[in-house]
Structure formats: structure tokens, C-alpha cells
C-alpha atoms as a PDB file:
ATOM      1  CA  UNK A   1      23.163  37.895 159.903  1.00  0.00           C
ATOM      2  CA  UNK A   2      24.049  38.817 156.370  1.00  0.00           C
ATOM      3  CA  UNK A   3      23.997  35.788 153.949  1.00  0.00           C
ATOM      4  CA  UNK A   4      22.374  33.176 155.852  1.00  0.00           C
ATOM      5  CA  UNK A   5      18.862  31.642 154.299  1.00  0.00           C
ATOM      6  CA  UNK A   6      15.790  31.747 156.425  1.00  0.00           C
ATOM      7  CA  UNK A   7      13.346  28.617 154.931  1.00  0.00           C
ATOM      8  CA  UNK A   8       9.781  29.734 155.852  1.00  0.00           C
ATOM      9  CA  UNK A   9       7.363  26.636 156.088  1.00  0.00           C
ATOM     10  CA  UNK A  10       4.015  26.971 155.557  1.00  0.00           C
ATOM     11  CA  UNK A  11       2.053  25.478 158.468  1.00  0.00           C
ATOM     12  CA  UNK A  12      -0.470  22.380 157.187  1.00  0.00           C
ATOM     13  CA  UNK A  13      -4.272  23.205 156.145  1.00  0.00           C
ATOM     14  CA  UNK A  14      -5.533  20.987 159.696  1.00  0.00           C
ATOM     15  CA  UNK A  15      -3.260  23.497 161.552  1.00  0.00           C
ATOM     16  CA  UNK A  16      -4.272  26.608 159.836  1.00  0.00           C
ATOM     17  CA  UNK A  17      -8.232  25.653 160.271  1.00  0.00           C
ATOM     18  CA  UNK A  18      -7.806  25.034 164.115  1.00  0.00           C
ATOM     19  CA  UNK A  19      -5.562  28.711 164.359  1.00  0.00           C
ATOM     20  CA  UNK A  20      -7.261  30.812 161.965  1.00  0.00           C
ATOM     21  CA  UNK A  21     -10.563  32.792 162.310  1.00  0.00           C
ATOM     22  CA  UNK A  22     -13.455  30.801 160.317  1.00  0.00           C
ATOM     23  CA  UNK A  23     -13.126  34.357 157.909  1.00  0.00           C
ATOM     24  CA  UNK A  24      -9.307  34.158 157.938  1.00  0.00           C
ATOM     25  CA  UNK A  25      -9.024  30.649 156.339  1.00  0.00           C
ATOM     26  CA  UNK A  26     -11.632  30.762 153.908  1.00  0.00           C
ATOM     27  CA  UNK A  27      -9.637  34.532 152.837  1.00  0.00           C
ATOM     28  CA  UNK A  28      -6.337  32.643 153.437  1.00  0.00           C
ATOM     29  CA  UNK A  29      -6.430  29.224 152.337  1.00  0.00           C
ATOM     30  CA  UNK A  30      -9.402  28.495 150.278  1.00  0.00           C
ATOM     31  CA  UNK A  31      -8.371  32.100 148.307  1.00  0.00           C
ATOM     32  CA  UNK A  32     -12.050  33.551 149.171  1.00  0.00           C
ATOM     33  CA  UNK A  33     -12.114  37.505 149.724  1.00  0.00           C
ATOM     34  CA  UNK A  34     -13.022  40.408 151.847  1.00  0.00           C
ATOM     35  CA  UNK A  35     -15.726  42.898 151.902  1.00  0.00           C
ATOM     36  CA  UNK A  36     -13.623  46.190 150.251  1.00  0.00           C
ATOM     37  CA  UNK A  37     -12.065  49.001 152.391  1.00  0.00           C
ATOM     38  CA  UNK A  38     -13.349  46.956 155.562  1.00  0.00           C
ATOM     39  CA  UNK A  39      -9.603  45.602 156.736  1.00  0.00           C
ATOM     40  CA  UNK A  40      -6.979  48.069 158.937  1.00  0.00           C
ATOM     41  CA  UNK A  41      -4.917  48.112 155.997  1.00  0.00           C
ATOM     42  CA  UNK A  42      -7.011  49.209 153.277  1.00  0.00           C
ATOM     43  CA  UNK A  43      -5.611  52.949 153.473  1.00  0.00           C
ATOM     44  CA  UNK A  44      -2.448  52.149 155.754  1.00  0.00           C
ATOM     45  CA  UNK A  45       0.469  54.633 154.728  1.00  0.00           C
ATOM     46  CA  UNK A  46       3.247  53.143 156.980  1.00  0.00           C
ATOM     47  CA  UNK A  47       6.736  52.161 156.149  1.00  0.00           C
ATOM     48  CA  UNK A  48       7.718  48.851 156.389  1.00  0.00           C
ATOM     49  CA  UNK A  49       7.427  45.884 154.754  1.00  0.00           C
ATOM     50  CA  UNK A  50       4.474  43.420 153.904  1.00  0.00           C
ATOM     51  CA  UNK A  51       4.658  40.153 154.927  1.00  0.00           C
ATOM     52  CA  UNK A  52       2.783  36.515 154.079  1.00  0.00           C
ATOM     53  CA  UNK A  53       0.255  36.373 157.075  1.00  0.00           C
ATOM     54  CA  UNK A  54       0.918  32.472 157.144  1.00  0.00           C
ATOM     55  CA  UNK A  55       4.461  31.969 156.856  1.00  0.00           C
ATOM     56  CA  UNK A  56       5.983  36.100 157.823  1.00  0.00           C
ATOM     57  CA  UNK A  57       8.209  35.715 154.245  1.00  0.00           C
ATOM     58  CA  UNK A  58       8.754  39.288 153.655  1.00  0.00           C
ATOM     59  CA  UNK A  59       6.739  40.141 150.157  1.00  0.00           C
ATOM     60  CA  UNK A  60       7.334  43.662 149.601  1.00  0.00           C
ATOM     61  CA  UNK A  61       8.520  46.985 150.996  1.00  0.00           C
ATOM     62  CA  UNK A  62       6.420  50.055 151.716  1.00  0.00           C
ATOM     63  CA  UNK A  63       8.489  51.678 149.256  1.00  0.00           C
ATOM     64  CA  UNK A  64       7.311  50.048 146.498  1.00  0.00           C
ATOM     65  CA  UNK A  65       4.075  50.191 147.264  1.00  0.00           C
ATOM     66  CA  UNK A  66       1.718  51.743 144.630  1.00  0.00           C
ATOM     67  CA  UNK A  67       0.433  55.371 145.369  1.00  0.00           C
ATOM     68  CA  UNK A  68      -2.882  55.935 143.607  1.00  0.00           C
ATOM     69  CA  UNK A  69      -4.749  59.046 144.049  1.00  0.00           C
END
């Protein structure tokens, strides 16, 4: 469906809290963090492309992805 517009909406905090994990939301919503290298993607080398966990707006490809070593 080339040129149409997909609107994401971004589902309301009371929603979110009653879906989410306890963890999720306060990583989510209230912008809290993770323990490091203790998510599945912390070293994931797939292709594809990164989404917003809330919404699914696409954010970024796999390809641009930065490669440290």
C-alpha cells in the first residue's frame, strides 16, 4: 500500500498500567531502566527493523544499527 499514512496512537497511561508488566511500565512509561545485558536483545544480530514497543511505529532498520566491537 505505497503512499497511504498509518497514524499510530499511543494507548493511555490507565491502559498501559493494567497491560504492561509492573517492570515494563516503570521501563516504558515512567522512563526508568533495565539491569544491563539482562534483555533478549542486548546482543541480537538480526535483520529487521526496531519498533516502539507501545505503539509498533517502525524506529529504525537493522541496517543502521551501530556495530561496536
Amino acid at each position: 500500500m505505497q503512499g497511504r499514512i498509518h497514524r499510530y496512537k499511543r494507548p493511555d497511561n490507565d491502559t498501559l498500567k493494567r497491560e504492561l508488566a509492573p517492570e515494563r511500565y516503570h521501563i516504558m512509561v515512567e522512563n526508568g531502566t533495565e539491569y544491563p545485558f539482562s534483555n533478549k536483545y542486548w546482543d541480537f544480530g538480526g535483520e529487521g527493523v526496531y519498533v516502539d514497543a507501545i505503539t509498533g511505529e517502525p524506529l529504525f532498520s537493522s541496517r543502521d544499527k551501530l556495530v561496536s566491537s
